[in-house]
N, C-alpha and C. Protein backbone atom coordinates (compact mmCIF):
# COMPACT_ATOMS: atom_id res chain seq x y z
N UNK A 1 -51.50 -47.10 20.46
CA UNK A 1 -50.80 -47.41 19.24
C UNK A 1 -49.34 -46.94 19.40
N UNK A 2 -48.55 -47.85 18.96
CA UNK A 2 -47.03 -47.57 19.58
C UNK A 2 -46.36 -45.84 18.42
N UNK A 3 -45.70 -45.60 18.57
CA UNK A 3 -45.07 -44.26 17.71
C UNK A 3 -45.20 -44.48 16.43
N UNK A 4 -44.37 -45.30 15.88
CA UNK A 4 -43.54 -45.79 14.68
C UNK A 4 -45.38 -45.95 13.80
N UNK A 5 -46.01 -46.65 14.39
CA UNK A 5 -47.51 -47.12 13.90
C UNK A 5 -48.33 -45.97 13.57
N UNK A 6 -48.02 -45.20 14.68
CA UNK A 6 -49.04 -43.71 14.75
C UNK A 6 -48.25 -42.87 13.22
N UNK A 7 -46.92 -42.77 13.41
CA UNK A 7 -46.39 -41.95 12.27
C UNK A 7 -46.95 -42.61 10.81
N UNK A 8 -46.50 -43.88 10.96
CA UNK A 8 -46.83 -44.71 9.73
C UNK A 8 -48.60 -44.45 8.93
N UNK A 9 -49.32 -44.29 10.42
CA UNK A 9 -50.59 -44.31 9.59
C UNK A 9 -50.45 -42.57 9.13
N UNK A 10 -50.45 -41.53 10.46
CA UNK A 10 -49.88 -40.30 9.99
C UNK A 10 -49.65 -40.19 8.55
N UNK A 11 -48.67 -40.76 7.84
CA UNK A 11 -48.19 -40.43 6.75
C UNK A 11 -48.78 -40.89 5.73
N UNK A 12 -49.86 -41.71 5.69
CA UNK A 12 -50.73 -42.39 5.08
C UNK A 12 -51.47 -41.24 4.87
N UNK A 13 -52.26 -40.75 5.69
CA UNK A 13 -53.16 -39.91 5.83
C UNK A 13 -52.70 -38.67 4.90
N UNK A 14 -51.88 -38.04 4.85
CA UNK A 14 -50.69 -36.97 4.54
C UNK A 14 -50.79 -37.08 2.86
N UNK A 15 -50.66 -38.91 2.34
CA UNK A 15 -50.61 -38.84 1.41
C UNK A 15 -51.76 -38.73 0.51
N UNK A 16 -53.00 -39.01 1.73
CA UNK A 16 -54.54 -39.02 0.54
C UNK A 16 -54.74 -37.77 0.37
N UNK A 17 -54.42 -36.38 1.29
CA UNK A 17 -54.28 -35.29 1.17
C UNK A 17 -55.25 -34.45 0.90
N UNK A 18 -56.59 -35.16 1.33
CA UNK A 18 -57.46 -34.27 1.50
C UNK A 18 -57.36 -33.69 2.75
N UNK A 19 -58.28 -32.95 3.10
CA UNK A 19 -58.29 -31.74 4.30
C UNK A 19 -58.78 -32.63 5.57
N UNK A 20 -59.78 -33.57 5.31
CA UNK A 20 -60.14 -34.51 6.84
C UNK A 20 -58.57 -35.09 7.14
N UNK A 21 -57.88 -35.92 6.09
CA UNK A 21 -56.92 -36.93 6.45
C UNK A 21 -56.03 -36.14 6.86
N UNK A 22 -55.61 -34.99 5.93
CA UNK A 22 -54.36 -34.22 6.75
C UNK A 22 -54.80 -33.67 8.40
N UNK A 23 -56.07 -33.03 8.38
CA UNK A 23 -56.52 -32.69 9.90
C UNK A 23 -56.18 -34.27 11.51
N UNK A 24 -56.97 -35.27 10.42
CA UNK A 24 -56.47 -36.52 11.34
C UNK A 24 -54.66 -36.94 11.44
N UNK A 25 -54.02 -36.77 10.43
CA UNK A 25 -53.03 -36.62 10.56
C UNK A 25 -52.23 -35.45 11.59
N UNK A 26 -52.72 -34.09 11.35
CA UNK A 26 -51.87 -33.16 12.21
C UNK A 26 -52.44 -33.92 14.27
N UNK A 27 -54.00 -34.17 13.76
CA UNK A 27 -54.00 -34.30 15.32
C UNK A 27 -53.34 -35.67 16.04
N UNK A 28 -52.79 -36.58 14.84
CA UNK A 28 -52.10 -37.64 15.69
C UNK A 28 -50.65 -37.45 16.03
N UNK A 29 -50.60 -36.60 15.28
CA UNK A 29 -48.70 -36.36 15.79
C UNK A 29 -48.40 -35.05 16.59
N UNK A 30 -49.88 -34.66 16.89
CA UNK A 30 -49.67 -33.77 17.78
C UNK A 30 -49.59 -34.27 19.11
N UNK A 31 -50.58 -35.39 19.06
CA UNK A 31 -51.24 -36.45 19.98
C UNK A 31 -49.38 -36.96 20.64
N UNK A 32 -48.85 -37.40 19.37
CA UNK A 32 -47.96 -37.49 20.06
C UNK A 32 -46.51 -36.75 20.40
N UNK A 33 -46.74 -35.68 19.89
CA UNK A 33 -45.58 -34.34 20.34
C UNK A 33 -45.88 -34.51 21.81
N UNK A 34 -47.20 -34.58 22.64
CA UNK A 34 -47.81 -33.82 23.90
C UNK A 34 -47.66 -34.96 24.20
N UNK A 35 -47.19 -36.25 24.17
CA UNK A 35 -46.73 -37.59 25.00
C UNK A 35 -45.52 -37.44 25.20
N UNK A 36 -44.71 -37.30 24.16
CA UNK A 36 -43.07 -36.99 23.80
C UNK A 36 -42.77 -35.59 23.58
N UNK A 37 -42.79 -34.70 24.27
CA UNK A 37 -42.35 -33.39 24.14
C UNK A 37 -41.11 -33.02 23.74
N UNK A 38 -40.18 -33.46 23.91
CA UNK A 38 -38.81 -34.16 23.86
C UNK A 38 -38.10 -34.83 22.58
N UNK A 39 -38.85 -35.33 21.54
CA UNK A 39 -38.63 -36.18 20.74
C UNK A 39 -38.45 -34.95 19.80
N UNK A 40 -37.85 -34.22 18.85
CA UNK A 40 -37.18 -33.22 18.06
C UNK A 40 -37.80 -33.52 16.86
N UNK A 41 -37.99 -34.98 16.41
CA UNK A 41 -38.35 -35.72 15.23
C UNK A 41 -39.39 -35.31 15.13
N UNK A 42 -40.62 -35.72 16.00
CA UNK A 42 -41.59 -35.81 15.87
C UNK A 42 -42.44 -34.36 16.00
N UNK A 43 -41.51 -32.95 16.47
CA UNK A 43 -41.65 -31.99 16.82
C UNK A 43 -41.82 -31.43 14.85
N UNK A 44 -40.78 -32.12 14.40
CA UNK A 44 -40.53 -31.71 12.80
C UNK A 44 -41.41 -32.33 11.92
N UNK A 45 -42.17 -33.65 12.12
CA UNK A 45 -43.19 -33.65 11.59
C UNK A 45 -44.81 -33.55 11.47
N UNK A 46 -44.59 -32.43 13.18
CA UNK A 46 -45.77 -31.82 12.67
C UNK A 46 -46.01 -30.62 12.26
N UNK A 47 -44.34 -29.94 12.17
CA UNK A 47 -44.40 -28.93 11.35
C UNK A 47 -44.34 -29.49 9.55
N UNK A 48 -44.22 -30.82 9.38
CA UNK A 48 -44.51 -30.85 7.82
C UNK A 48 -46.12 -31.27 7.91
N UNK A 49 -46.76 -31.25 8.51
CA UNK A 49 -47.88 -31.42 8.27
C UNK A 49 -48.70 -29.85 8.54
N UNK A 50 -48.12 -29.28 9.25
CA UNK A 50 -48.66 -27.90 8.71
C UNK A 50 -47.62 -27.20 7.75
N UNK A 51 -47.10 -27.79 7.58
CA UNK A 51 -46.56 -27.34 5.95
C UNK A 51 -47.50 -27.63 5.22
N UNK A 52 -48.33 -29.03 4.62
CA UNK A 52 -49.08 -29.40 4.30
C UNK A 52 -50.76 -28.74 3.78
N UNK A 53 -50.79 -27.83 5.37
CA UNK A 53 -52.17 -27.01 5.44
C UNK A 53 -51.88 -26.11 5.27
N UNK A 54 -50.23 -25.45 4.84
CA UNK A 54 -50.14 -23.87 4.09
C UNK A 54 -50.07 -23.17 5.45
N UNK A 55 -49.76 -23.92 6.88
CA UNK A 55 -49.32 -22.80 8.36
C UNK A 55 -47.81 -22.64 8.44
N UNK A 56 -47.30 -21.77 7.63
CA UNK A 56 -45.91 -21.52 8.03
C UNK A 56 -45.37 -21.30 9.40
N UNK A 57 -46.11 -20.28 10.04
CA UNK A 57 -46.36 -19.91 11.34
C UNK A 57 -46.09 -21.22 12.32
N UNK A 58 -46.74 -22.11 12.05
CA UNK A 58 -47.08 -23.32 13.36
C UNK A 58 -45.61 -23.71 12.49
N UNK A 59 -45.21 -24.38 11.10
CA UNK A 59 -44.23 -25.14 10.99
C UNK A 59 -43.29 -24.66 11.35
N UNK A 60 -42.86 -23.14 11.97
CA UNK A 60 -41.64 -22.32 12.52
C UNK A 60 -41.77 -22.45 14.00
N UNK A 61 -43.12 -23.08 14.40
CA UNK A 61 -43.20 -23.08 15.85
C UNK A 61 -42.59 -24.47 16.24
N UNK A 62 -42.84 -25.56 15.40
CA UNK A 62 -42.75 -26.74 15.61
C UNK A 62 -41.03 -27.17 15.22
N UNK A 63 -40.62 -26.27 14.36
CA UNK A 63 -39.22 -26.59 14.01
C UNK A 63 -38.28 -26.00 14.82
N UNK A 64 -38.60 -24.80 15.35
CA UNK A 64 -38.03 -23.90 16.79
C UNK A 64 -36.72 -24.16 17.08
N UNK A 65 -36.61 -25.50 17.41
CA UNK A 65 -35.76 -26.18 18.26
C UNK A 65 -34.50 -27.11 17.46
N UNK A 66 -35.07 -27.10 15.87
CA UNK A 66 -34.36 -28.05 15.32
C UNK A 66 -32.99 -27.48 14.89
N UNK A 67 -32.19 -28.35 14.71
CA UNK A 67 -30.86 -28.00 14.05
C UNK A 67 -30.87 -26.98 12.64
N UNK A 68 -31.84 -27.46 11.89
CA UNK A 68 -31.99 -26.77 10.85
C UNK A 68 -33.58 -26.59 10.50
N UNK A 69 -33.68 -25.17 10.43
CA UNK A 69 -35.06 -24.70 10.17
C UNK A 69 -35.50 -23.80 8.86
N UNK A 70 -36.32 -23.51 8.91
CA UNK A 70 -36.46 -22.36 7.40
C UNK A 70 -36.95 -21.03 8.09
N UNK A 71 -35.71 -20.64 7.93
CA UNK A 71 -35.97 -18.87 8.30
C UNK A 71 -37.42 -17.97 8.11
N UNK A 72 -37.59 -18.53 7.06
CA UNK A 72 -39.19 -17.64 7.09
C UNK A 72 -40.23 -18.31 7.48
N UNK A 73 -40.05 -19.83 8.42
CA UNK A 73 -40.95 -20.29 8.64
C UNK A 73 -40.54 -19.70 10.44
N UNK A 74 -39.32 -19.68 10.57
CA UNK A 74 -39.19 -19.01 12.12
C UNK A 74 -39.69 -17.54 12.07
N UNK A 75 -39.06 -17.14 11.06
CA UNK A 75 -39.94 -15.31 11.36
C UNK A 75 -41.15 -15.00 11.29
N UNK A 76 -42.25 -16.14 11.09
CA UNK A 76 -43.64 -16.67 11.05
C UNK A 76 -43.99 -16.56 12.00
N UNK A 77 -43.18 -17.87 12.86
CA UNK A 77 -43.71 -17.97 13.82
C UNK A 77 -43.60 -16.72 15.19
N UNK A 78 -42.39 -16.09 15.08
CA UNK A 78 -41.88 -15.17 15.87
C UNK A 78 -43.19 -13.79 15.46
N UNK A 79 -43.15 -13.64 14.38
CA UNK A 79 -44.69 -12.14 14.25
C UNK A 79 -45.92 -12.98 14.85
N UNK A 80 -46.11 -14.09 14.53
CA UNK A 80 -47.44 -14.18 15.25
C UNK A 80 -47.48 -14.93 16.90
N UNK A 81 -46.01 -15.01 17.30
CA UNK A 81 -45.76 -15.06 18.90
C UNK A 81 -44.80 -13.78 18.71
N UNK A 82 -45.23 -12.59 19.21
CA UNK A 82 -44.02 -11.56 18.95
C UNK A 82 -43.55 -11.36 20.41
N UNK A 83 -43.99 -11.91 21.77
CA UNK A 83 -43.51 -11.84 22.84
C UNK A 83 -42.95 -13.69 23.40
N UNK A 84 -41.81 -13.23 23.84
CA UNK A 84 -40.80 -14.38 24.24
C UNK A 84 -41.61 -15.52 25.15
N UNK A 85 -42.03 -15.11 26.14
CA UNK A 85 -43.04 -15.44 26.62
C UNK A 85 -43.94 -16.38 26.05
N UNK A 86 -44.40 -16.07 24.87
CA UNK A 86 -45.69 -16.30 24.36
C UNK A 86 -45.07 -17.58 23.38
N UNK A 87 -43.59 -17.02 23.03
CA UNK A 87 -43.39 -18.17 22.23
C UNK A 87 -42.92 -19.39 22.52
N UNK A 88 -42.26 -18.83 24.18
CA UNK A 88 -41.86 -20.07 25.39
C UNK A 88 -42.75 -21.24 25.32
N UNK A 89 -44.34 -20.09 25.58
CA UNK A 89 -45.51 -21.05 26.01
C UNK A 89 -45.83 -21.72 24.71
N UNK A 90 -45.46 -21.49 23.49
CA UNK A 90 -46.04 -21.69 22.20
C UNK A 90 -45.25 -23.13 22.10
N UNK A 91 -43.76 -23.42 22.50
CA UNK A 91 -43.08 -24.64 22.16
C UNK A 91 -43.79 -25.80 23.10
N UNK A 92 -44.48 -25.27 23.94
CA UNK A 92 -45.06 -26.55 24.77
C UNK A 92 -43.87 -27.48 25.45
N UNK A 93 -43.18 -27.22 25.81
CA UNK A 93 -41.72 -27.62 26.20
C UNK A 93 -41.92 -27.80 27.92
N UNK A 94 -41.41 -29.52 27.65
CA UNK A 94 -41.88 -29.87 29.44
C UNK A 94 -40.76 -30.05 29.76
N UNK A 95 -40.22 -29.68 31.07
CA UNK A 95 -38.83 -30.02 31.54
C UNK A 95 -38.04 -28.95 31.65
N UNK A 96 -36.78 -29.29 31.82
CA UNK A 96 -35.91 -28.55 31.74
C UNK A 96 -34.92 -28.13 30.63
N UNK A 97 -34.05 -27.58 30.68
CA UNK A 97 -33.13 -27.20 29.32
C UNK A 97 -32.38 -27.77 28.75
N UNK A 98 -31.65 -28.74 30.39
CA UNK A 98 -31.32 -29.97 29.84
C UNK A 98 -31.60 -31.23 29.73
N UNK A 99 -33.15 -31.12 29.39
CA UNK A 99 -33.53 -32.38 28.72
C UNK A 99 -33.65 -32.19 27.20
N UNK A 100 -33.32 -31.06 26.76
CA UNK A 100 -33.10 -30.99 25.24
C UNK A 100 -32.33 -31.79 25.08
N UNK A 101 -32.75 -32.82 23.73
CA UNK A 101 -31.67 -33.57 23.27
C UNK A 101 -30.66 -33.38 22.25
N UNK A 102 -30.72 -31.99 22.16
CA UNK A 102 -29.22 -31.37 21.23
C UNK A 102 -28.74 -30.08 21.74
N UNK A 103 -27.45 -29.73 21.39
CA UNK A 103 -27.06 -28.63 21.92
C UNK A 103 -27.62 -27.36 21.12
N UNK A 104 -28.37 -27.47 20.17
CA UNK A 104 -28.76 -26.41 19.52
C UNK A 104 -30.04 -26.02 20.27
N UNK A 105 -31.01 -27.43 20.62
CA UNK A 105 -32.21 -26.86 20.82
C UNK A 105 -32.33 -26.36 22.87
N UNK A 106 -31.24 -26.86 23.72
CA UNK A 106 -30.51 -26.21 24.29
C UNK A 106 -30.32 -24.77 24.66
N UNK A 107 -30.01 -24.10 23.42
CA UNK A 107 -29.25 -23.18 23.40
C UNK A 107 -30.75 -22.05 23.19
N UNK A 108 -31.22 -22.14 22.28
CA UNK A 108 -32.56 -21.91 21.89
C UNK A 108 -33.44 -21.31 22.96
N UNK A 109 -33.48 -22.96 23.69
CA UNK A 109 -34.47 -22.76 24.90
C UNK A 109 -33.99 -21.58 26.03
N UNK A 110 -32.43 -21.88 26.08
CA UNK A 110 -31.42 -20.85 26.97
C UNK A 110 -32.23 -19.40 26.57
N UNK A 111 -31.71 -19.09 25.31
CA UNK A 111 -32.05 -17.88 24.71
C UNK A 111 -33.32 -17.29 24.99
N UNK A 112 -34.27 -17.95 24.41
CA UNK A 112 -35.74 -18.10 24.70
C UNK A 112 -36.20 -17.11 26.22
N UNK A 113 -35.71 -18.19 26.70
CA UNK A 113 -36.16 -18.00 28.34
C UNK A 113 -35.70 -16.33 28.86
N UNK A 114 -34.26 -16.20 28.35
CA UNK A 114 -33.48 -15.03 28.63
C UNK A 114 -34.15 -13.87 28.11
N UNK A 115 -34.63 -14.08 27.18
CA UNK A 115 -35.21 -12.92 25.96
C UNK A 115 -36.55 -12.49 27.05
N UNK A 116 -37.21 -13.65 27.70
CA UNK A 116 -38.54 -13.33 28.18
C UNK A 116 -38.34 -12.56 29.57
N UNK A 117 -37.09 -12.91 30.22
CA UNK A 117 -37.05 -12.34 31.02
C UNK A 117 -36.66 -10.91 31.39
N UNK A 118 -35.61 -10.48 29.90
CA UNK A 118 -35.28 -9.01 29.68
C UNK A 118 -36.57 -8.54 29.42
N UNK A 119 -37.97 -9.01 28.67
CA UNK A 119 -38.94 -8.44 28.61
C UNK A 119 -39.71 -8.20 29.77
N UNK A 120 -39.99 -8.94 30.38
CA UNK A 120 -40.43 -9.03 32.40
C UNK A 120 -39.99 -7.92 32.88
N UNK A 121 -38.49 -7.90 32.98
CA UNK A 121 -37.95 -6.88 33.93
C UNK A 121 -37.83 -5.23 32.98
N UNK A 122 -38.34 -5.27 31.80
CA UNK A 122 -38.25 -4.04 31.04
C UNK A 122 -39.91 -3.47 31.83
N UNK A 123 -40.68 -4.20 31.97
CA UNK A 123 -41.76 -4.25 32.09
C UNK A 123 -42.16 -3.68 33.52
N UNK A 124 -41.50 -4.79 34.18
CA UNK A 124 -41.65 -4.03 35.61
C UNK A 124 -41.08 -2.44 35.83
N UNK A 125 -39.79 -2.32 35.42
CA UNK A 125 -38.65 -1.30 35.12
C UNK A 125 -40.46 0.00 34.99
N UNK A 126 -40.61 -0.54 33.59
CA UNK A 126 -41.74 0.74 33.11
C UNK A 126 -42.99 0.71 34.16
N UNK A 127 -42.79 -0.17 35.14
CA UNK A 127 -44.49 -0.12 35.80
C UNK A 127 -44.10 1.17 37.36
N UNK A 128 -45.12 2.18 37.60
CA UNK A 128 -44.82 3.08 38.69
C UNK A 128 -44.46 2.05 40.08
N UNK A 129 -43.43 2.79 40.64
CA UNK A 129 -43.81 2.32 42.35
C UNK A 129 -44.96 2.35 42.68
N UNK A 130 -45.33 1.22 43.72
CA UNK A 130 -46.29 1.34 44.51
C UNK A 130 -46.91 2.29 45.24
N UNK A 131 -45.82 3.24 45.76
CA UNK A 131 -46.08 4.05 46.71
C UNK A 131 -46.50 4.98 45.64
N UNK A 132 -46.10 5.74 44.57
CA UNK A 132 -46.68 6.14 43.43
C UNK A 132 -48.31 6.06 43.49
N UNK A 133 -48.44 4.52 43.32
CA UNK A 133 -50.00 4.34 42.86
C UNK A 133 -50.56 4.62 43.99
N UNK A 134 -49.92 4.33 45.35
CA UNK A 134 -51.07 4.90 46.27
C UNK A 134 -51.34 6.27 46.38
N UNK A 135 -49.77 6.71 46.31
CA UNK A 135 -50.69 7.91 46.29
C UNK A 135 -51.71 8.63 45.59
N UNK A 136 -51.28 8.02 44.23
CA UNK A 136 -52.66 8.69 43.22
C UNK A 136 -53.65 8.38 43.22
N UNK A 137 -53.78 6.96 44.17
CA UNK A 137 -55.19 6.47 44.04
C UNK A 137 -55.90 7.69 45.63
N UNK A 138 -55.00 7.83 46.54
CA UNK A 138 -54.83 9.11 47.68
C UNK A 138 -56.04 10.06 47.03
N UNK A 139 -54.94 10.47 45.95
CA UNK A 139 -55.44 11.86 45.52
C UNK A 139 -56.41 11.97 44.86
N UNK A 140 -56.82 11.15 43.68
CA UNK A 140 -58.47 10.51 44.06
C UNK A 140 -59.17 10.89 44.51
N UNK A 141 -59.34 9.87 45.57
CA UNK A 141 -59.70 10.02 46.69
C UNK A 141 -60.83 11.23 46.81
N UNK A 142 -59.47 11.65 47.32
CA UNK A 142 -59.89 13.57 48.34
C UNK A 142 -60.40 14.06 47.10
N UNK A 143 -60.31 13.88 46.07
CA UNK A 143 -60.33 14.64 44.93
C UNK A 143 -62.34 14.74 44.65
N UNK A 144 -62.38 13.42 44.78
CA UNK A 144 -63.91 12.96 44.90
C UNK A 144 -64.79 13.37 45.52
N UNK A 145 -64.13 13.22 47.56
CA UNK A 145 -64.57 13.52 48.23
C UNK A 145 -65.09 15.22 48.10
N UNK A 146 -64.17 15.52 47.69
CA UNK A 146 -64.33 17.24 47.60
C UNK A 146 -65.20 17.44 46.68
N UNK A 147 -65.68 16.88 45.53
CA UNK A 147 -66.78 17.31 44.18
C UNK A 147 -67.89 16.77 45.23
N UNK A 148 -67.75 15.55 45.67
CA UNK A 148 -69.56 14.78 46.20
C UNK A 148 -70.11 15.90 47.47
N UNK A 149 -68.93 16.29 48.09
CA UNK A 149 -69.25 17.55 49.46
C UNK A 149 -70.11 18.63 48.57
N UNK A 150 -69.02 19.18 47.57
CA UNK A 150 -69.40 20.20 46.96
C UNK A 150 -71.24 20.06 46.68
N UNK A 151 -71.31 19.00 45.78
CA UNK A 151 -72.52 18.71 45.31
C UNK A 151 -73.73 18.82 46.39
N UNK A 152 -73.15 17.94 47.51
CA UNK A 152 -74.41 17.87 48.13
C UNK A 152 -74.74 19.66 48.98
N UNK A 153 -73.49 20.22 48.94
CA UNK A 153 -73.88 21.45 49.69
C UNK A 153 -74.77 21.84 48.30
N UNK A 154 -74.34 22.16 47.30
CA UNK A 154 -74.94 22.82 46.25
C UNK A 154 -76.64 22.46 46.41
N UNK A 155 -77.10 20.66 46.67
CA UNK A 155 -78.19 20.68 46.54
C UNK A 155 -78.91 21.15 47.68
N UNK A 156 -78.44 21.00 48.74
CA UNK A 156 -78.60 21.52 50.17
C UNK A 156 -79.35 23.29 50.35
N UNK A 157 -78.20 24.09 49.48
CA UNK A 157 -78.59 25.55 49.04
C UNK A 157 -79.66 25.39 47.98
N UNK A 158 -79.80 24.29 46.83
CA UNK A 158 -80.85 24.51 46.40
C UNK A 158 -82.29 24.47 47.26
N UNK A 159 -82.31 23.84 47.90
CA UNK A 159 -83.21 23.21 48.60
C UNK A 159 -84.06 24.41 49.76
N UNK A 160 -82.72 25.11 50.18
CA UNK A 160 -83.36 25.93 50.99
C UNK A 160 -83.80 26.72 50.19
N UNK A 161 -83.40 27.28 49.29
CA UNK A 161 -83.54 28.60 48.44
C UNK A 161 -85.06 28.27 48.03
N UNK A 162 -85.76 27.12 47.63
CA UNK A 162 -86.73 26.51 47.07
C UNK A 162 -87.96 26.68 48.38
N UNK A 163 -87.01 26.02 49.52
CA UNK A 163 -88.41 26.16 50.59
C UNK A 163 -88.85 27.54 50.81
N UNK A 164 -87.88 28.62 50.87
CA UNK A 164 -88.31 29.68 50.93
C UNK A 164 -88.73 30.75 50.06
N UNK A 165 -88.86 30.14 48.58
CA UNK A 165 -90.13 30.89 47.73
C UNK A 165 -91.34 30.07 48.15
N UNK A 166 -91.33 28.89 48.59
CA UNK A 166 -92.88 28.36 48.63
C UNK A 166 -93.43 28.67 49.72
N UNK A 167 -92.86 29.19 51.12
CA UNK A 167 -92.81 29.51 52.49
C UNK A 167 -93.18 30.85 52.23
């Protein structure tokens, strides 16, 4: 079914406004966000269709990119993607940065990406050297070795101590 047809029935659906038609509705223009990833329009009306089902959250995910959005539908979406990362993966965004077709959503994606990567390298920054972990996994180790020695001498002395009350 060509776009224009899919939206058209879409909005049909939207208007009987029960909970099946809006559900068939969100899944056809999702149907076609994930053909057209790219298309900004169609990115915005499936955030009015979870406007529709009361998801602020998804309509801040889906508007992300647009020129003009509703702030509390972006700070929605940002608490329930609270890592950059997560919200990278959340736009479903195929391509590159400059296949955005505006300089806003562009800029966004720029940002986006940048934000995830100060989080990456904060991340690594906080993770020990390697040589660190070996050694502690080292010390371990010996640490083990030395209780299981211990033990078995311990049962070893029990053992004799035992044969020689029954002896």
């Amino acid at each position: 079914m060509p776009v224009e047809q899919t939206l058209h029935k879409a909005a049909e659906e939207l208007r009987q406004g029960d909970l099946a038609s809006v559900l068939r509705a969100r899944q056809r223009v999702a149907g076609l966000v994930g053909t057209y990833p790219h298309r900004l329009d169609l990115r915005e009306r499936l955030a009015d269709v979870y406007r529709v089902l009361g998801q602020p959250a998804q309509a801040g995910r889906w508007t992300y990119l647009s020129d003009e959005r509703d702030p509390d539908e972006t700070a929605a979406f940002e608490r329930a993607y609270r890592r950059a990362e997560a919200r990278l993966g959340a736009l479903s965004w195929q391509g590159t940065v400059e296949d955005a077709p505006t300089e806003t959503a562009r800029a966004r994606l720029v940002s986006l990406r940048e934000e995830a990567r100060t989080e990456l390298r904060r991340e690594l920054d906080a993770t020990p050297d390697q040589e660190t972990s070996w050694g502690a996994c080292l010390l371990v180790m010996v640490g083990g070795t030395f209780v299981l020695v211990c033990f078995l001498l311990g049962i070893v002395t029990l053992a004799q101590f035992l044969w020689k009350l029954v002896s």
